[in-house]
Protein backbone atom coordinates (compact mmCIF):
# COMPACT_ATOMS: atom_id res chain seq x y z
CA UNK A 1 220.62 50.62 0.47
CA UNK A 2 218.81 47.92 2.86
CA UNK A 3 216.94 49.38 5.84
CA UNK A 4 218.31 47.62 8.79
CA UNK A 5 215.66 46.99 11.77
CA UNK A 6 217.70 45.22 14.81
CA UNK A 7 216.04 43.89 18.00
CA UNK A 8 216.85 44.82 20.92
CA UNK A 9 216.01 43.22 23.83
CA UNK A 10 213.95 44.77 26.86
CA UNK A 11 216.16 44.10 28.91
CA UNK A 12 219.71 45.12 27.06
CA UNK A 13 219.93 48.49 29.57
CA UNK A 14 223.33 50.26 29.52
CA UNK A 15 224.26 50.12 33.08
CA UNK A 16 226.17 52.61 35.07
CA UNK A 17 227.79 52.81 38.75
CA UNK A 18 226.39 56.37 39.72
CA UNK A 19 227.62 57.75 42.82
CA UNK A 20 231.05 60.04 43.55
CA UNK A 21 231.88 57.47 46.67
CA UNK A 22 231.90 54.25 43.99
CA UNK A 23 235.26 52.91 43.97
CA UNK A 24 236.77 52.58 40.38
CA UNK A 25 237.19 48.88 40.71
CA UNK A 26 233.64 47.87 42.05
CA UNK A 27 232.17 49.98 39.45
CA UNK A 28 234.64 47.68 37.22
CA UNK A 29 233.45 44.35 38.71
CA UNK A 30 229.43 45.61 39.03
CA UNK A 31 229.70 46.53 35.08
CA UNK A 32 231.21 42.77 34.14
CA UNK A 33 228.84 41.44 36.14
CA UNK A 34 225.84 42.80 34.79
CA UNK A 35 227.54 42.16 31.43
CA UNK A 36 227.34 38.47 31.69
CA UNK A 37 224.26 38.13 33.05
CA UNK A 38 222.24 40.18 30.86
CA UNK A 39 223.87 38.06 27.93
CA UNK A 40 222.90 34.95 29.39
CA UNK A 41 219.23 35.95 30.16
CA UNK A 42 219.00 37.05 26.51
CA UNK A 43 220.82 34.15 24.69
CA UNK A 44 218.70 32.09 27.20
CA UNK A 45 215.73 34.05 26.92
CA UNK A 46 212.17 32.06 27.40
CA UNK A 47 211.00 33.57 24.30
CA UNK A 48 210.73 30.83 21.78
CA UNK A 49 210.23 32.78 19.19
CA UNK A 50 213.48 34.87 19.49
CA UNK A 51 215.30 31.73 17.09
CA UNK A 52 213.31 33.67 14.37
CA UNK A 53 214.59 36.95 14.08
CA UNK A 54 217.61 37.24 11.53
CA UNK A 55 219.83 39.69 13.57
CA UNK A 56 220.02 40.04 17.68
CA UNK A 57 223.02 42.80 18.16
CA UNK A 58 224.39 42.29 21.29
CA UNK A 59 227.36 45.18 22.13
CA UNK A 60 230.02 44.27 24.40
CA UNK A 61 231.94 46.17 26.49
CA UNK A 62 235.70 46.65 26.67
CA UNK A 63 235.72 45.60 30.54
CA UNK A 64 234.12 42.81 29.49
CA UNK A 65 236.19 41.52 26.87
CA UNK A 66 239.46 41.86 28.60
CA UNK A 67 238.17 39.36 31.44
CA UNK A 68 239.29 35.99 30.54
CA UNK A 69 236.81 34.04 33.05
CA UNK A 70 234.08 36.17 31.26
CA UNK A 71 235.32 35.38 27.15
CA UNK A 72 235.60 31.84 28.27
CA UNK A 73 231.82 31.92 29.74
CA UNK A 74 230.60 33.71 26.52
CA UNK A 75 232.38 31.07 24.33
CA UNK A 76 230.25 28.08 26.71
CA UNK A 77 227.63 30.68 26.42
CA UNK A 78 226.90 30.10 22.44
CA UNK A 79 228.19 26.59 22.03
CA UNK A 80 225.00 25.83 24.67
CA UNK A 81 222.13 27.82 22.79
CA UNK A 82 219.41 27.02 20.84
CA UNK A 83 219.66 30.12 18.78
CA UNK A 84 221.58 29.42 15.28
CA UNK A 85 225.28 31.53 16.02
CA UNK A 86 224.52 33.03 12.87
CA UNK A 87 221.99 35.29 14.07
CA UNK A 88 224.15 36.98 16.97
CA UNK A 89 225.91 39.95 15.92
CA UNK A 90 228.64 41.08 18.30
CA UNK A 91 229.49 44.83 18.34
CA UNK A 92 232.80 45.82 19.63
CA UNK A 93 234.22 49.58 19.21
CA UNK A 94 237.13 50.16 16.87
CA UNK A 95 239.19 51.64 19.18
CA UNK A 96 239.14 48.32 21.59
CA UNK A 97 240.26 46.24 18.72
CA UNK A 98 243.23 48.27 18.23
CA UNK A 99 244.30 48.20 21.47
CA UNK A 100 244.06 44.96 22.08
CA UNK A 101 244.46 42.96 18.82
CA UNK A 102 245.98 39.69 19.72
CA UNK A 103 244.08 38.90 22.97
CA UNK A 104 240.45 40.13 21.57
CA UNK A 105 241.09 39.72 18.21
CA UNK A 106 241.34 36.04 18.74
CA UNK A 107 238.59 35.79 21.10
CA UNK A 108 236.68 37.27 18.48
CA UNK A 109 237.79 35.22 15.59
CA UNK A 110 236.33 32.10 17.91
CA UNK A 111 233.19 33.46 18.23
CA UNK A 112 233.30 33.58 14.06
CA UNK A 113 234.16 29.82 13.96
CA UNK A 114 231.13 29.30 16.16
CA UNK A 115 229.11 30.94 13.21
CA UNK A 116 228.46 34.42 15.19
CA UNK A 117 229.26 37.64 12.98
CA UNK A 118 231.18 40.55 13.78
CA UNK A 119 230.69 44.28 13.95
CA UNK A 120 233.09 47.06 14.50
CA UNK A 121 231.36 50.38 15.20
CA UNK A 122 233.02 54.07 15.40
CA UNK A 123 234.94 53.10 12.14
CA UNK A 124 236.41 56.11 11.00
CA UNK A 125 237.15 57.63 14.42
CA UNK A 126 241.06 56.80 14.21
CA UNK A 127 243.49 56.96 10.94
CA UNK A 128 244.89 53.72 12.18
CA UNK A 129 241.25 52.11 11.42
CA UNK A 130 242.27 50.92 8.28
CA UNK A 131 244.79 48.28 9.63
CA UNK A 132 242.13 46.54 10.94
CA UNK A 133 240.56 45.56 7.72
CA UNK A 134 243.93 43.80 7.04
CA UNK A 135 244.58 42.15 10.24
CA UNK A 136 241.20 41.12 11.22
CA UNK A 137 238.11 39.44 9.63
CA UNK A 138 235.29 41.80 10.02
CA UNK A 139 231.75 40.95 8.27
CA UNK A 140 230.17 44.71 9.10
CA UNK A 141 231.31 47.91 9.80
CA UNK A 142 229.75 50.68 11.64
CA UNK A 143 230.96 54.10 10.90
CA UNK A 144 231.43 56.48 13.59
CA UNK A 145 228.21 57.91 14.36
CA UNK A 146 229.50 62.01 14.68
CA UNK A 147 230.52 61.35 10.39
CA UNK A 148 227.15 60.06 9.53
CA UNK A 149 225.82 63.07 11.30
CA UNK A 150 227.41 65.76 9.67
CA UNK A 151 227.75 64.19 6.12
CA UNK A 152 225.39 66.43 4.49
CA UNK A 153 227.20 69.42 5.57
CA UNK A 154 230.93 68.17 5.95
CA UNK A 155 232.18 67.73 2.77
CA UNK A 156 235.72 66.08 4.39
CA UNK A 157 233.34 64.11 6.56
CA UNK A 158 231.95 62.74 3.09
CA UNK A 159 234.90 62.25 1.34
CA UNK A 160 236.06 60.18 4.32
CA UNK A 161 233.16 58.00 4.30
CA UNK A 162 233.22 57.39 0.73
CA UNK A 163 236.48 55.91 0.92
CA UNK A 164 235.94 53.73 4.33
CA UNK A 165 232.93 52.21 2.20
CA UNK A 166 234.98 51.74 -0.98
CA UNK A 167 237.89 50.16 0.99
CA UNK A 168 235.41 47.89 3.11
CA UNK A 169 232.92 47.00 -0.08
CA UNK A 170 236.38 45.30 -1.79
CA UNK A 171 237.14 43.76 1.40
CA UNK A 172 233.93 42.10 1.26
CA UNK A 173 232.48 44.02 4.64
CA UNK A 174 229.16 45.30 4.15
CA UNK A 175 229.11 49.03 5.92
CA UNK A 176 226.35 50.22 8.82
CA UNK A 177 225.84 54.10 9.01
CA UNK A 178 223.09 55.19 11.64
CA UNK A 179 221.46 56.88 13.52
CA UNK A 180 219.98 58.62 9.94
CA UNK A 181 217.90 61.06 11.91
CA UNK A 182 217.64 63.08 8.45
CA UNK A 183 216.65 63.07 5.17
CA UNK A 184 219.59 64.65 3.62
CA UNK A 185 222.00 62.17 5.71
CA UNK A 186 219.70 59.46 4.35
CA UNK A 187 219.99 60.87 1.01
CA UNK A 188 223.88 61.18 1.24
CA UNK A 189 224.19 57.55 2.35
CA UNK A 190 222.06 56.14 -0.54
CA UNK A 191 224.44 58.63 -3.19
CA UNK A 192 227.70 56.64 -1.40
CA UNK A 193 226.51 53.14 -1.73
CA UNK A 194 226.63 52.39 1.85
CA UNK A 195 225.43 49.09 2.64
CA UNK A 196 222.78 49.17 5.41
CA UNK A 197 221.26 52.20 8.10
CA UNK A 198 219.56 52.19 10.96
CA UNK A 199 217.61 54.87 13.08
CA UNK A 200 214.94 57.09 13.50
CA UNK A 201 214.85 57.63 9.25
CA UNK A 202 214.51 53.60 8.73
CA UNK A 203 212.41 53.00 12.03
CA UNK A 204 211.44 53.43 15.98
CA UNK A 205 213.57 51.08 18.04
CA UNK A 206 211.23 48.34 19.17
CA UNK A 207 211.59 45.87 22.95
CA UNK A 208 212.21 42.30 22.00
CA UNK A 209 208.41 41.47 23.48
CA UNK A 210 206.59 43.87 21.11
CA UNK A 211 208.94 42.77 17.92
CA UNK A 212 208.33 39.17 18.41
CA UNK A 213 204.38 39.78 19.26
CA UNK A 214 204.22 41.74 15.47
CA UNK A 215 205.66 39.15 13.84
CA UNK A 216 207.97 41.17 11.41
CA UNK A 217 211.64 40.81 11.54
CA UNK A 218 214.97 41.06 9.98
CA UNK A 219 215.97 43.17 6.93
CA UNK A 220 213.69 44.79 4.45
């Protein structure tokens, strides 16, 4: 198994509309909003240096995705950088993908012809998961983060993963487990033949600034 060390950018908060009084919709508008710009103020970010790391995961959010002025403006978005759309990993949830296949799906399949890769976290949270290994080209899978937490004492839990990584590793899609905030959930992972983890076990998550100032990227 490959220890996976992502960037993640100072400035990639989650962002929330707190407040009983917000209206449903602002909160809606606000959260696309700050969506778009954040990913323009990374993809654009003045760091030179940034066109060096490997992997920048950027998530996106359902509210996001279903905006059409906002896919079109992400599309623009990566055609106009000067980072190689090989290094930007987008990371949708599963349960987005299934519920809006055609629409998302083939926004997302246009960000793959640009070069950018694709990852689909939560994997294992619905039995209809598997369909989208057959309908849609996926390069990693994530699997949902309450299985990777229990697999050392749910023995359905690994049974389950087991066969999500089998299924995926003959599709070609390399598999993601994390946080690993254990040694026997490390240890479990490694027995599997899961592809590549991420937290606490593997690393500290580390701001853009200090990541680029060390030096050391990527994959180990």
């Amino acid at each position: 198994m490959k220890e996976l060390l992502i960037t993640q950018p100072d400035f990639m908060e989650t962002f929330s509309c707190v407040g009983t009084d917000c209206r449903e919709h602002c909160c809606k508008g606000q959260s696309v909003t700050l969506d778009r710009n954040r990913y323009q103020k990374y993809i654009k970010s003045p760091y030179a240096d940034i066109k060096r790391i490997a992997i920048n995961q950027i998530s996106v959010t359902e509210l996001a995705l279903l905006k059409e002025d906002f896919r079109q403006s992400l599309l623009t978005l990566v055609q106009q950088t000067l980072l190689p759309p090989q290094s930007l990993y987008w990371m949708i949830d599963e349960s987005t993908l299934l519920q809006y296949p055609f629409a998302i799906g083939s926004f997302l399949a246009k960000l793959q012809q640009l070069g950018c890769k694709l990852i689909v976290k939560e994997f294992g949270h619905n039995l209809n998961d598997f369909e989208l290994l057959a309908e849609h080209h996926i390069d990693y899978l994530k699997f949902n983060s309450e299985l990777v937490a229990h697999i050392h004492l749910n023995q359905m839990d690994e049974v389950l993963i087991s066969i999500i990584n089998g299924t995926a590793q003959r599709a070609n899609i390399a598999t993601l487990a994390g946080p690993v905030e254990l040694p026997p959930t490390l240890s479990k992972l490694i027995d599997i033949g899961v592809d590549l983890a991420d937290g606490t076990m593997i690393g500290r998550t580390e701001p853009l600034s200090e990541v680029l100032n060390s030096g050391y990227f990527a994959i180990k």
